[in-house]
Protein backbone atom coordinates (compact mmCIF):
# COMPACT_ATOMS: atom_id res chain seq x y z
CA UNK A 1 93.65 98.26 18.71
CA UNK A 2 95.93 100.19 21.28
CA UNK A 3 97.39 98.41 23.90
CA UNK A 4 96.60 99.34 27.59
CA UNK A 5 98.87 100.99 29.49
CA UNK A 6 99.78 99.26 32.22
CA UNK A 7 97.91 100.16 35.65
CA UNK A 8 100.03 101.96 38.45
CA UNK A 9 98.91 102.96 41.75
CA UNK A 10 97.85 106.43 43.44
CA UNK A 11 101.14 108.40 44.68
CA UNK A 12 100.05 109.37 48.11
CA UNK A 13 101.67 112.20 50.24
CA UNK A 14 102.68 112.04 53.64
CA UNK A 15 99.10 113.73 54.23
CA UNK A 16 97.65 110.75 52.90
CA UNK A 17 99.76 108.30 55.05
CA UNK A 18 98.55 109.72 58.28
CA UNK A 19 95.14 109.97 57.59
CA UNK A 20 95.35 105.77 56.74
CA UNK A 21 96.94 105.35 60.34
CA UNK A 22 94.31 107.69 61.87
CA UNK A 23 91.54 105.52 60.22
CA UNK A 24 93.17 102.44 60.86
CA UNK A 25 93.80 103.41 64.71
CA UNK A 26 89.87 103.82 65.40
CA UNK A 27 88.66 101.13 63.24
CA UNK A 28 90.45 99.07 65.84
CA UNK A 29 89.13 100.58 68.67
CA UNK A 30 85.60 100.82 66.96
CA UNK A 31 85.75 96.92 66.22
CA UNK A 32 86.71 96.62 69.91
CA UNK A 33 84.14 98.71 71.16
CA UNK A 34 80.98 96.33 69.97
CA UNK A 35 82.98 93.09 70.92
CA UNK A 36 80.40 92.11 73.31
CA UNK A 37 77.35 92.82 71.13
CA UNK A 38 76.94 89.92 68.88
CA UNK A 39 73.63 90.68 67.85
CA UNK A 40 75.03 94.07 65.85
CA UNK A 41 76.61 93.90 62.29
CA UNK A 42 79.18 96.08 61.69
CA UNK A 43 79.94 97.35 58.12
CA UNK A 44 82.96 99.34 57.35
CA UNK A 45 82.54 101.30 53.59
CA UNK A 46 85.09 103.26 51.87
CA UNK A 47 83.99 105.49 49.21
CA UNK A 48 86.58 106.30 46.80
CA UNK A 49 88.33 103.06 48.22
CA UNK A 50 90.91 103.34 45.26
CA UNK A 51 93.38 100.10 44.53
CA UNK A 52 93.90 98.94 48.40
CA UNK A 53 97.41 100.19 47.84
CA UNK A 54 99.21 103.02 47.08
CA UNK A 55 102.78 104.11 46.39
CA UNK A 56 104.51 106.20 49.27
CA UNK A 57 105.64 109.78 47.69
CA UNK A 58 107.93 109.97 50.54
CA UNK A 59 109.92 106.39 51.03
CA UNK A 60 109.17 105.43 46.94
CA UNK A 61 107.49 101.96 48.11
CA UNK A 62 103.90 100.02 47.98
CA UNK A 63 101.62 101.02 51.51
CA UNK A 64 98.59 99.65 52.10
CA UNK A 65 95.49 101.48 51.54
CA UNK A 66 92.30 101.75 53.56
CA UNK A 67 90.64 99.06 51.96
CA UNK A 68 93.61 96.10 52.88
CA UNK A 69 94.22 97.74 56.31
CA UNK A 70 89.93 97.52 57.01
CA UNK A 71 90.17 94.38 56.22
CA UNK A 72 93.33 93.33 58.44
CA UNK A 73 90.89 95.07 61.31
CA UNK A 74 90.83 93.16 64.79
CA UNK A 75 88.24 92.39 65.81
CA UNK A 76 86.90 91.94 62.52
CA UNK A 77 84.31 94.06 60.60
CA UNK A 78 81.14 91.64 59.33
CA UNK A 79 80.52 93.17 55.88
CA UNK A 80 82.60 95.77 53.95
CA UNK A 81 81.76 97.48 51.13
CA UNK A 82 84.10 99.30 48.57
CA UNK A 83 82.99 101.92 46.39
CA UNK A 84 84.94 103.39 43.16
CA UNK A 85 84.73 104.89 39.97
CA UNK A 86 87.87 103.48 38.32
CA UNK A 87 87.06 100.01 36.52
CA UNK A 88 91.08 99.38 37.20
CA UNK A 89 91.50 99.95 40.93
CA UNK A 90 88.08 97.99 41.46
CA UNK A 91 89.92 95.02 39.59
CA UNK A 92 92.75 94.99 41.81
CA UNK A 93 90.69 95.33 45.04
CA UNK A 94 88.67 92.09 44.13
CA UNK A 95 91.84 90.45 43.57
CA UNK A 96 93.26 91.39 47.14
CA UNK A 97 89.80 90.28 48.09
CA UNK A 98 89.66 87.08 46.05
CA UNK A 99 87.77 84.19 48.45
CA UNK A 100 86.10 86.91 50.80
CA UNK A 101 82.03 86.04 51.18
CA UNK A 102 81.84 89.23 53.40
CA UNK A 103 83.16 91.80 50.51
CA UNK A 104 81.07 93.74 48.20
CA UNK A 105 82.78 96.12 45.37
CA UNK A 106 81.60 98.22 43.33
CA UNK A 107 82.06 100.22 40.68
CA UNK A 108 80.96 103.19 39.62
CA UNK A 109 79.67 106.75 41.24
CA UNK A 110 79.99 106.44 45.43
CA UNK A 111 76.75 108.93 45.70
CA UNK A 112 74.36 107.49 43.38
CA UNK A 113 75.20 103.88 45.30
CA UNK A 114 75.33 105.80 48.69
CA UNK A 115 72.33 107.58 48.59
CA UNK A 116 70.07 104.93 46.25
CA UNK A 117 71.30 101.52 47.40
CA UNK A 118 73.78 100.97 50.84
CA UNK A 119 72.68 103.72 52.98
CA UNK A 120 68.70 103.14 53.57
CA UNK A 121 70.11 99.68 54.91
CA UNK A 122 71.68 101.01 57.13
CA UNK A 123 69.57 101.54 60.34
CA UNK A 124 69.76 102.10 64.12
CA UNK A 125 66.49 99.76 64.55
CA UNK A 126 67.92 96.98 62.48
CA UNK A 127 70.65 96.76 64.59
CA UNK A 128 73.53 97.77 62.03
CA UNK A 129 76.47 99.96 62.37
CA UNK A 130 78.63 101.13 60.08
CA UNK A 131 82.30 103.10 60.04
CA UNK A 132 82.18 105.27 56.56
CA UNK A 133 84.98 106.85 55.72
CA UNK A 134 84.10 109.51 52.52
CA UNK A 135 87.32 110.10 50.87
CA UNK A 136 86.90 112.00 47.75
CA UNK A 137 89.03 113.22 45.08
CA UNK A 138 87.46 116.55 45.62
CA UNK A 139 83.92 117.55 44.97
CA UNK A 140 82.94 113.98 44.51
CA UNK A 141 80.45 113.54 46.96
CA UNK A 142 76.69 114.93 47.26
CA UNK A 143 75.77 116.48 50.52
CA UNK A 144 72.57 113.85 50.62
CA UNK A 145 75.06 111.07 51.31
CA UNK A 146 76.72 113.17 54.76
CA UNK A 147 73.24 113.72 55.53
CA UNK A 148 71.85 110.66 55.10
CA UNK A 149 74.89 108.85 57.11
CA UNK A 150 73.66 111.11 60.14
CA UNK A 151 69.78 110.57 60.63
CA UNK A 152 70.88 107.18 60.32
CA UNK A 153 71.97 107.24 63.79
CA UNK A 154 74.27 103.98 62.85
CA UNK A 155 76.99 105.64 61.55
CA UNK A 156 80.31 107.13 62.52
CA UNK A 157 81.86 108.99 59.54
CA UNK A 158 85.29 110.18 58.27
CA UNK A 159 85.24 112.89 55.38
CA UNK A 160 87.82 114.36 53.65
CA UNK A 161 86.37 118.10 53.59
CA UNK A 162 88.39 118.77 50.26
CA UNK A 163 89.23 122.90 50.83
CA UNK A 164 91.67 123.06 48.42
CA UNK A 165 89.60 122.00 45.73
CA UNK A 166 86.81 124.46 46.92
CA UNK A 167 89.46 127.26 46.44
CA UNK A 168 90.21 126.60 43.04
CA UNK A 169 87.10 125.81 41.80
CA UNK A 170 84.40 127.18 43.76
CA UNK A 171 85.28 129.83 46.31
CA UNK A 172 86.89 132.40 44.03
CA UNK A 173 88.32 136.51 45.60
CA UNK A 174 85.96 137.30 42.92
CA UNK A 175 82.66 135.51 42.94
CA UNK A 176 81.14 136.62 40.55
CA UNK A 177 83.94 135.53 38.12
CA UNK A 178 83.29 131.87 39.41
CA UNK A 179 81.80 129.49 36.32
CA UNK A 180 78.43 127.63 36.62
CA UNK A 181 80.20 124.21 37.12
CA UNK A 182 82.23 125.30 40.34
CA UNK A 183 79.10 126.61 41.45
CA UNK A 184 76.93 123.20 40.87
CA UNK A 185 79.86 121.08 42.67
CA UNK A 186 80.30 123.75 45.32
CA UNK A 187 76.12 123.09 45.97
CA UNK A 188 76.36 119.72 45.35
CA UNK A 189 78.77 118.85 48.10
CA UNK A 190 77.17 121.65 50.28
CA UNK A 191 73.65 120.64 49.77
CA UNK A 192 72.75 124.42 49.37
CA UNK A 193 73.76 127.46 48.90
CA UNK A 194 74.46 128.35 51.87
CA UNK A 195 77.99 127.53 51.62
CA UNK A 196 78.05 131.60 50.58
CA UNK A 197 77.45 132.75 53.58
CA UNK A 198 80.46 131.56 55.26
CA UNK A 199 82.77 131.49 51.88
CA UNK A 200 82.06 135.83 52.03
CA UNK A 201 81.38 139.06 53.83
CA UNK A 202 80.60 142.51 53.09
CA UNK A 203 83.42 144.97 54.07
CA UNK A 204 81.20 147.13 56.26
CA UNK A 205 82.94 150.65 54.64
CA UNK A 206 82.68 149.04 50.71
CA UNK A 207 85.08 150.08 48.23
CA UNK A 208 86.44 152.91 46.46
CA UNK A 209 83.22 153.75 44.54
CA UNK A 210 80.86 153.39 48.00
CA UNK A 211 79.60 149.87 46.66
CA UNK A 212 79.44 146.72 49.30
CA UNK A 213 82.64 145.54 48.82
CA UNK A 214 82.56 141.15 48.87
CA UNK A 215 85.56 139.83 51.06
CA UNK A 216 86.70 136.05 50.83
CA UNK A 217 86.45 134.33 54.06
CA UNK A 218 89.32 131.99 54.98
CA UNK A 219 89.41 128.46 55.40
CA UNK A 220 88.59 128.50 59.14
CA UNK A 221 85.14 130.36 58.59
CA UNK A 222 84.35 127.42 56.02
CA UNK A 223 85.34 124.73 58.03
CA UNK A 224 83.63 126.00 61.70
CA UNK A 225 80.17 126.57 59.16
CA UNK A 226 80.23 123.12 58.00
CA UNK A 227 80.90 121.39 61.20
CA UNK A 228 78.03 123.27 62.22
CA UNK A 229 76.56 122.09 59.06
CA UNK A 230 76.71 118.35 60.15
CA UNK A 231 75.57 118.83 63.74
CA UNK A 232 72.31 121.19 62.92
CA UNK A 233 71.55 119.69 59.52
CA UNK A 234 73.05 116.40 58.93
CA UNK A 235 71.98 115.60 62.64
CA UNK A 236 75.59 114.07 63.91
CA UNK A 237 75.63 114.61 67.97
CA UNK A 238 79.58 115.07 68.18
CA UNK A 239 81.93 116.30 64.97
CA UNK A 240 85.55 116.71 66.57
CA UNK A 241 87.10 119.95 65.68
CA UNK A 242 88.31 118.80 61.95
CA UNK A 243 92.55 118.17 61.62
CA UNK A 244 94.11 119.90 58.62
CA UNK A 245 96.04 117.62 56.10
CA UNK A 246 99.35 119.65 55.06
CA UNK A 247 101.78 118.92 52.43
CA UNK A 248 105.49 119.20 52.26
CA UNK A 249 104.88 123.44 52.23
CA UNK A 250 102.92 123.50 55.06
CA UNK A 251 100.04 124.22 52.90
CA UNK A 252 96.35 122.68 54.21
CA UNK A 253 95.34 119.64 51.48
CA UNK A 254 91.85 119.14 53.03
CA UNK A 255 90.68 118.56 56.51
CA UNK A 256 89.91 115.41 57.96
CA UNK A 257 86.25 115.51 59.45
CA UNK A 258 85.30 112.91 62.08
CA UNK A 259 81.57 112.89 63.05
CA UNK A 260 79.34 110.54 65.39
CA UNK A 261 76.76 109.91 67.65
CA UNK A 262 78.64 108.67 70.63
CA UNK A 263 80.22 110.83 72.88
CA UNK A 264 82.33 107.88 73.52
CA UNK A 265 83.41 108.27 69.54
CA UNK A 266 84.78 111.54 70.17
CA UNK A 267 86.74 111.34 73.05
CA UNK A 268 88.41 108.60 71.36
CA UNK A 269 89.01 110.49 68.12
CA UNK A 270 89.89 113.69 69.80
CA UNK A 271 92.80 111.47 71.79
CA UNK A 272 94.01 109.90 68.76
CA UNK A 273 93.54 113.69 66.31
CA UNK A 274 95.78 115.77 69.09
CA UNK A 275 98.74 112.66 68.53
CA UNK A 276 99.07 114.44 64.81
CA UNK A 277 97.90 118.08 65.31
């Protein structure tokens, strides 16, 4: 029988190390924010939670993830809830969690447990809130989940909007050279096709040969469509303009989505979003 290798933590880029402080900065002022309203339970879930802690690309040591700095919160959250597929990094986050009543982990695919299971609890009437921060890998996550978290009316959400993946797998120069499978994640996150519409346009003088020539849109038309997305569809009141995550080349990772239903929310997010534009 093969041994098994031994289990190392994510390497996270500087990217990655803001958007924890960002996180961690409102889910202190979120915590604060419902201090004086006992009655309402507040639930912070992490998606694609991964270990609870990650190794630092830049400095070469241990940081804590989103999970251990959620739960280092003050004021406290009531219930968390940490969702992910790897069997490993859900072994270590129950051992950073070992003697906690108020922690449920899972393991296994964040949609299917979104949609199906955590987020129908989750309701404005029933006095619930929740802080969701949908973090993944790519094109992880179905659209019904977003949408879901926004007729809720309970729920202020982060979302890693992952545009670099979309380029490589989905939103070809050439769409019609793009296979079936980036198409069906490309829908699957989008909820639609509609995602088309603002990915191209027709070059209004075509080509060479007088046919409609298809031009890729950049990532700005993408983003500005989806935040749209979320407001008209999804049913979020306020989605800050989105912060793009850069590497080391000054290249955009993803964007970091914040949406609510607070006004309140978004003044708060916008202050803390224009400390790292």
């Amino acid at each position: 029988m093969a041994n098994t290798p031994p289990f190392k933590f994510d390497k996270v880029g500087i990217w990655s190390e803001l958007k924890l402080e960002i996180v961690e900065k409102y889910g202190s002022a979120y915590t604060r924010a419902f201090a004086n309203q006992p009655r309402l339970k507040k639930f912070y879930v992490d998606a694609f939670s991964g270990a609870g802690v990650h190794i630092s690309k830049r400095s070469g040591g241990q940081i804590h993830g989103s999970p251990a700095r959620a739960l280092n919160t003050s004021p406290p959250f009531d219930e968390f809830v940490f969702i992910d597929m790897d069997a490993q990094k859900t072994a270590h986050l129950k051992a950073l969690c070992a003697g906690r009543s108020n922690v449920q982990i899972e393991t296994g695919d964040a949609s299917e447990y979104l949609i199906h299971t955590l987020l129908p609890t989750i309701k404005y009437e029933n006095y619930k809130r929740a802080l969701c921060l949908f973090d993944p890998y790519g094109l992880h996550l179905e659209w019904r989940a977003m949408e879901m978290a926004g007729q809720s009316r309970a729920i202020d959400m982060f979302l890693n909007f992952p545009v670099m993946d979309m380029n490589r797998n989905a939103i070809w120069r050439n769409p019609r050279a793009v296979p079936q499978d980036g198409i069906d994640r490309m829908n699957s996150f989008w909820g639609d096709e509609s995602w088309r519409e603002a990915a191209y346009s027709e070059h209004p003088q075509g080509n060479l040969f007088g046919a409609p020539d298809i031009v890729k849109q950049g990532n700005d038309a993408i983003v500005s469509a989806f935040r749209e997305r979320l407001r008209k569809v999804a049913g979020f009141q306020f989605v800050a303009e989105p912060l793009p995550m850069k590497n080391s080349t000054n290249a955009v990772v993803y964007y970091l989505f914040f949406a609510s239903q607070k006004l309140v929310a978004q003044k708060i997010i916008d202050g803390i979003f224009e400390k790292y534009r």
